[in-house]
N, C-alpha and C. Protein backbone atom coordinates (compact mmCIF):
# COMPACT_ATOMS: atom_id res chain seq x y z
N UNK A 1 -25.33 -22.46 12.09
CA UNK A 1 -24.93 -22.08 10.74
C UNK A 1 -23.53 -22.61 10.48
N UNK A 2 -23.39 -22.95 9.15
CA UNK A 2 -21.75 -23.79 9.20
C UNK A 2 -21.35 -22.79 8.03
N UNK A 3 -20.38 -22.78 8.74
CA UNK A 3 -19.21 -21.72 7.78
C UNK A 3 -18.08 -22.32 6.96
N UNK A 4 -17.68 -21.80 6.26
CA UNK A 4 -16.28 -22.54 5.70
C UNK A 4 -15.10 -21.90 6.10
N UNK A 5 -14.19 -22.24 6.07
CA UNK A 5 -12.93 -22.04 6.73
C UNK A 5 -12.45 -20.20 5.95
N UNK A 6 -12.90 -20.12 4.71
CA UNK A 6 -12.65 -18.78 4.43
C UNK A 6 -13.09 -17.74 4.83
N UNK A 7 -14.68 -18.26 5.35
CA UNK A 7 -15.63 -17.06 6.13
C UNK A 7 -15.21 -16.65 7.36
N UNK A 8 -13.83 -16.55 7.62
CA UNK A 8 -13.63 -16.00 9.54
C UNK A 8 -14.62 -14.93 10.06
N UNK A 9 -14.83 -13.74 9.25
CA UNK A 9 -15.84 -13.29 9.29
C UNK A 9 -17.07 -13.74 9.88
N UNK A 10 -17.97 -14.49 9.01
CA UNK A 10 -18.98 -15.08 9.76
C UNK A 10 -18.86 -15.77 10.94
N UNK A 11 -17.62 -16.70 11.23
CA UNK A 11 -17.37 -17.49 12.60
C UNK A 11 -17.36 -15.99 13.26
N UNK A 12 -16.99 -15.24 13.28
CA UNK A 12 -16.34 -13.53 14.38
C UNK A 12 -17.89 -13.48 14.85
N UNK A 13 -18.65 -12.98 13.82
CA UNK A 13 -20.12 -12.58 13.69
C UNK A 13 -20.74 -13.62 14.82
N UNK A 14 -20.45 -14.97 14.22
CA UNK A 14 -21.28 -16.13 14.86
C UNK A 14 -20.85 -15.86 16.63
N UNK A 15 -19.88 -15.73 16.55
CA UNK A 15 -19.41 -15.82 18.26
C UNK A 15 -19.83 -14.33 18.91
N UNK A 16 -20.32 -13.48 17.91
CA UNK A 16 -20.42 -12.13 19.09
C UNK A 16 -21.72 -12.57 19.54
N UNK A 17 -22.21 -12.64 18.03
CA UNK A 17 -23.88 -13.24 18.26
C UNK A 17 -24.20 -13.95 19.85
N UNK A 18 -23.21 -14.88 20.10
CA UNK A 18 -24.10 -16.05 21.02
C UNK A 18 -23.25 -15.35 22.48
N UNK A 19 -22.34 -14.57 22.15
CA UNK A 19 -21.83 -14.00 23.36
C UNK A 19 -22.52 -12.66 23.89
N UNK A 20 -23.31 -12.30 22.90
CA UNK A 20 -23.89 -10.77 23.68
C UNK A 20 -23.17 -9.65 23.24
N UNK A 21 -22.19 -9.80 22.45
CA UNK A 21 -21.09 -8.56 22.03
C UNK A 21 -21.77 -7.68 20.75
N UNK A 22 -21.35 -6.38 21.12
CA UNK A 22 -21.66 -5.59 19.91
C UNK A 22 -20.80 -5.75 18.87
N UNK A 23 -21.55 -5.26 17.50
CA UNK A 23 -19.60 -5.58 16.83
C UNK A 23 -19.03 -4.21 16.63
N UNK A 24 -18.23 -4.42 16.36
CA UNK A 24 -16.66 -3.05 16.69
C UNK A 24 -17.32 -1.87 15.63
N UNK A 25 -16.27 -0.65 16.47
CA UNK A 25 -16.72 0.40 15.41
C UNK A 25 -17.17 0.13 13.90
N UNK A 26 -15.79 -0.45 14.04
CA UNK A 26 -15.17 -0.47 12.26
C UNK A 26 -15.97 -1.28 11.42
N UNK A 27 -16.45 -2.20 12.14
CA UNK A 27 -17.39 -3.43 11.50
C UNK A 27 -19.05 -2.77 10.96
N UNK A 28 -19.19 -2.09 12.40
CA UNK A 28 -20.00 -1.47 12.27
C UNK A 28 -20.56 -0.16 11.04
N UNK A 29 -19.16 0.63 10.91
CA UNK A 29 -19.13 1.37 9.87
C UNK A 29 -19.32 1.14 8.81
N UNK A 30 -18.42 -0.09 8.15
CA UNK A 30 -18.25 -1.07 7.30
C UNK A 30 -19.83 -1.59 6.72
N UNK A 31 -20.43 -2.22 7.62
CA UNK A 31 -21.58 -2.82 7.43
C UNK A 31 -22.32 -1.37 6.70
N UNK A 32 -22.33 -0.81 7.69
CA UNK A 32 -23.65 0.56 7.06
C UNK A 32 -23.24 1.64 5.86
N UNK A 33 -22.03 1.07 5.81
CA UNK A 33 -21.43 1.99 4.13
C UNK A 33 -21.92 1.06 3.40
N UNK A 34 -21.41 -0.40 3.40
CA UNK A 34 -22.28 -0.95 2.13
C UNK A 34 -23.85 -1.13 2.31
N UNK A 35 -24.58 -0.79 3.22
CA UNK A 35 -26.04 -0.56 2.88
C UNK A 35 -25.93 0.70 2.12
N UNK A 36 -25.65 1.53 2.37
CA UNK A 36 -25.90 2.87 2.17
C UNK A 36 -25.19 3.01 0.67
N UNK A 37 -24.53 2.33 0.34
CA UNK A 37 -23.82 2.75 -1.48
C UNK A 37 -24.91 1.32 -2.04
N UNK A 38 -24.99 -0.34 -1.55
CA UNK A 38 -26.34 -1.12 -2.23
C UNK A 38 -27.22 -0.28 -2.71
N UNK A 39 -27.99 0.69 -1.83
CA UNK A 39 -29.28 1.66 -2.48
C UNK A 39 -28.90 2.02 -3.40
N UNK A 40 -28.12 2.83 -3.41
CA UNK A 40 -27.87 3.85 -4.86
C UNK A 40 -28.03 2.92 -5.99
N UNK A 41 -28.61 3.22 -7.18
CA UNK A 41 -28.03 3.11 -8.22
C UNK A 41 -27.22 3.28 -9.23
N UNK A 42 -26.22 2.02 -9.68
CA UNK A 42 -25.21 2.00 -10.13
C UNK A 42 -25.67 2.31 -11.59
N UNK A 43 -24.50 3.45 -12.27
CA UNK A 43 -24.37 4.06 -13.67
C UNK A 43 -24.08 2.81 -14.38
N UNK A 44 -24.50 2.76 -15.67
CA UNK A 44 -24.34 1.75 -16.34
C UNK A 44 -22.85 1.53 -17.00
N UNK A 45 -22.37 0.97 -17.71
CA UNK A 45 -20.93 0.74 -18.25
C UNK A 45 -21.07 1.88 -18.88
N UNK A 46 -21.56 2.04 -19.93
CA UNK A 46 -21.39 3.41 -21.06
C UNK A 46 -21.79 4.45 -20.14
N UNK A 47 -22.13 5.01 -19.44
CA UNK A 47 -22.39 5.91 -18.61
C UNK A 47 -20.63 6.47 -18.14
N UNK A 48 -20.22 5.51 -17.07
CA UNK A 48 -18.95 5.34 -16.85
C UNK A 48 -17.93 5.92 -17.72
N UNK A 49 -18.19 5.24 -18.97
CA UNK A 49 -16.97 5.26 -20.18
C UNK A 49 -17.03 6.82 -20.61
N UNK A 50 -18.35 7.37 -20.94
CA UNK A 50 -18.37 8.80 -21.53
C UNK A 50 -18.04 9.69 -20.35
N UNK A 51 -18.26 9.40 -18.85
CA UNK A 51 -17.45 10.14 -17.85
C UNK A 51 -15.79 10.45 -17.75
N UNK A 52 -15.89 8.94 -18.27
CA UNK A 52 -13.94 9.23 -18.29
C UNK A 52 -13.62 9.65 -19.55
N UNK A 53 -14.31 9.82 -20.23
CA UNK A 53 -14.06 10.42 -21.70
C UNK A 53 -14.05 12.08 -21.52
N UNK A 54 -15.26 12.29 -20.81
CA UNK A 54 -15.08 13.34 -20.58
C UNK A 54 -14.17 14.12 -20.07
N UNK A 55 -13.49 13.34 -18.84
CA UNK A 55 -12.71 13.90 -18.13
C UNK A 55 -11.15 14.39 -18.37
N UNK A 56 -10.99 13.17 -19.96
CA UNK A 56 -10.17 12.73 -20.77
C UNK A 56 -9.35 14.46 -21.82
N UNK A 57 -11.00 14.57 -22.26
CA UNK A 57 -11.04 15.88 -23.29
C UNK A 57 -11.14 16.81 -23.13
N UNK A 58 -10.10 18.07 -23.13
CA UNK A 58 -9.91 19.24 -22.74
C UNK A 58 -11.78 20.19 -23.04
N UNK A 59 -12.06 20.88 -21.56
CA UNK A 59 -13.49 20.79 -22.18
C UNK A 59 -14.76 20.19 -22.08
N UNK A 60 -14.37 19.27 -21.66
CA UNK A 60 -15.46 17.86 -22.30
C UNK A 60 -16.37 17.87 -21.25
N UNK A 61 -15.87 18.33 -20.10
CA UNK A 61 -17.13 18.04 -18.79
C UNK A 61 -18.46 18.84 -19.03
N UNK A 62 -19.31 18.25 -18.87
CA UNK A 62 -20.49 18.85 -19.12
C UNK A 62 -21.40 19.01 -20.36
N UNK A 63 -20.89 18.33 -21.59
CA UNK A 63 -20.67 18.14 -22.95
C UNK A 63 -21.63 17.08 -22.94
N UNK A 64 -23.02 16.96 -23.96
CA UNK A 64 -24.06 16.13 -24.19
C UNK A 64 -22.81 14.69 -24.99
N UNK A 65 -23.42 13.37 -24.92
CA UNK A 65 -22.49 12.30 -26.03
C UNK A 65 -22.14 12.84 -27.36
N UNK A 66 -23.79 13.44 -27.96
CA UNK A 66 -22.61 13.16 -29.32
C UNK A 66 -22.02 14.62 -29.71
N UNK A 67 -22.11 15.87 -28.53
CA UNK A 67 -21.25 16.50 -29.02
C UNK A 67 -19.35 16.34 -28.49
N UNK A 68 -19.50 15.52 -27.48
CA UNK A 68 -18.51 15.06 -26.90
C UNK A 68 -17.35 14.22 -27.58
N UNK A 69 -18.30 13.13 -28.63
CA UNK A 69 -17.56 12.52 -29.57
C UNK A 69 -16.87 13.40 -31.08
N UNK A 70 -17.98 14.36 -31.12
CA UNK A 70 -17.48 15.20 -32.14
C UNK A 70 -16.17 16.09 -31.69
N UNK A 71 -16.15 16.61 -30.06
CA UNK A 71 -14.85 17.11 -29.81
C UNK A 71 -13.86 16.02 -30.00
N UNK A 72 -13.95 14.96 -29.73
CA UNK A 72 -13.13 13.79 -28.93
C UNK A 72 -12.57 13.93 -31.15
N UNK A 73 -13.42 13.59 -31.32
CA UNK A 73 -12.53 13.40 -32.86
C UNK A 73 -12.04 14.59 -33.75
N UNK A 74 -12.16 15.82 -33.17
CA UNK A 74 -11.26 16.96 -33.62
C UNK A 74 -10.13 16.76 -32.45
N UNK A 75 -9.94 16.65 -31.25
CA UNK A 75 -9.10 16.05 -30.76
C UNK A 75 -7.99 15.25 -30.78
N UNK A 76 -8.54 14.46 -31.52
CA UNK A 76 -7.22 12.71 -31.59
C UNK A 76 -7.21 13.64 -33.04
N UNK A 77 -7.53 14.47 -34.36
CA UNK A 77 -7.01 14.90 -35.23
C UNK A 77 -5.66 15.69 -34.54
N UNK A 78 -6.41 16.93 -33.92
CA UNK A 78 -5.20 17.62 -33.09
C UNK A 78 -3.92 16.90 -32.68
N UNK A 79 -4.30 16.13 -32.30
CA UNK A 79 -3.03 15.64 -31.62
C UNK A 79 -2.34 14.49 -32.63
N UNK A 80 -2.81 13.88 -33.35
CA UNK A 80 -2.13 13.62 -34.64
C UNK A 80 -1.28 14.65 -35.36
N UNK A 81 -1.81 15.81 -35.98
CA UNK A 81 -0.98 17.09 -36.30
C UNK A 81 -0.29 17.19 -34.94
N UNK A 82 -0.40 17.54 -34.34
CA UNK A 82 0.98 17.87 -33.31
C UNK A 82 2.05 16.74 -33.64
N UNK A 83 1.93 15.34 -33.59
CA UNK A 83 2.24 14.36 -33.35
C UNK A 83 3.64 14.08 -35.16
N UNK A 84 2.72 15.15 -35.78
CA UNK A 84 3.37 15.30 -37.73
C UNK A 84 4.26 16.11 -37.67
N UNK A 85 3.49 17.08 -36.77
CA UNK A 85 4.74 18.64 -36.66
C UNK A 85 5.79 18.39 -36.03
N UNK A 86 5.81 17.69 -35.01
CA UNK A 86 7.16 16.97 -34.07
C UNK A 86 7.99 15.96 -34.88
N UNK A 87 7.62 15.32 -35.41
CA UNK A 87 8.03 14.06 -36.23
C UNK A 87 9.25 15.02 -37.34
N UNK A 88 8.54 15.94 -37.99
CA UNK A 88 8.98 16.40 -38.72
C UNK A 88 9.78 17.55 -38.15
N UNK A 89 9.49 18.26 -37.38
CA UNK A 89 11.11 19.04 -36.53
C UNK A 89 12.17 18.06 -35.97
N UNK A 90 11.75 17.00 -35.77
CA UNK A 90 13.17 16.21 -35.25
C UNK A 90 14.03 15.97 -36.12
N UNK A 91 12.99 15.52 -37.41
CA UNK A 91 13.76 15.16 -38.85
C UNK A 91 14.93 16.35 -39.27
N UNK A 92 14.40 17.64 -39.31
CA UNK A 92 15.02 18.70 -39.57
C UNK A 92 16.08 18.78 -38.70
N UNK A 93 16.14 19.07 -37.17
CA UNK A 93 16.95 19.52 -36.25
C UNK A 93 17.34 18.33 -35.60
N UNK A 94 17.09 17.10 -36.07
CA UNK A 94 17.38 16.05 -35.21
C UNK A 94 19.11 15.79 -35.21
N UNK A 95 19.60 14.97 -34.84
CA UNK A 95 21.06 14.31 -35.53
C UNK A 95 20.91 13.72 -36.87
């Protein structure tokens, strides 16, 4: 098998191979974590996005999409008004 100079890896592999060597714990571990997360199936992008959304919005865990978006946009209102009320106490009490 010909390797390229980036694969040291495979040359390591290639030489335990023809020597009889096991490979190391770590390699070993290594190898069988990524079998073991390959199986699973991976959440799709939007899956992902409404997780961190969730995690985002006071609340939000456990929240179906579109009632999640309906918090999420009384939310960014909320915090706009906060964002008016501050604006406008600095004005008052500011320098």
């Amino acid at each position: 098998m010909k390797c390229s100079p980036r694969m040291i890896s495979c040359k390591r592999a290639l030489r335990a191979a023809t020597a009889g060597e096991k490979p190391s714990k770590r390699r070993w571990r290594r190898r069988m974590k990524r079998a073991a997360t390959a199986a699973l199936p991976r959440p799709s992008s939007v899956q992902m996005k409404v997780r961190k959304l969730q995690r985002l919005i006071p609340g939000g865990t456990g929240l179906h999409p579109d009632l999640l978006f309906s918090r999420t946009a009384d939310y960014i209102l909320q915090l706009r008004l906060q964002v008016n009320v501050l604006h406008a106490l600095s004005k008052i009490y500011g320098p």
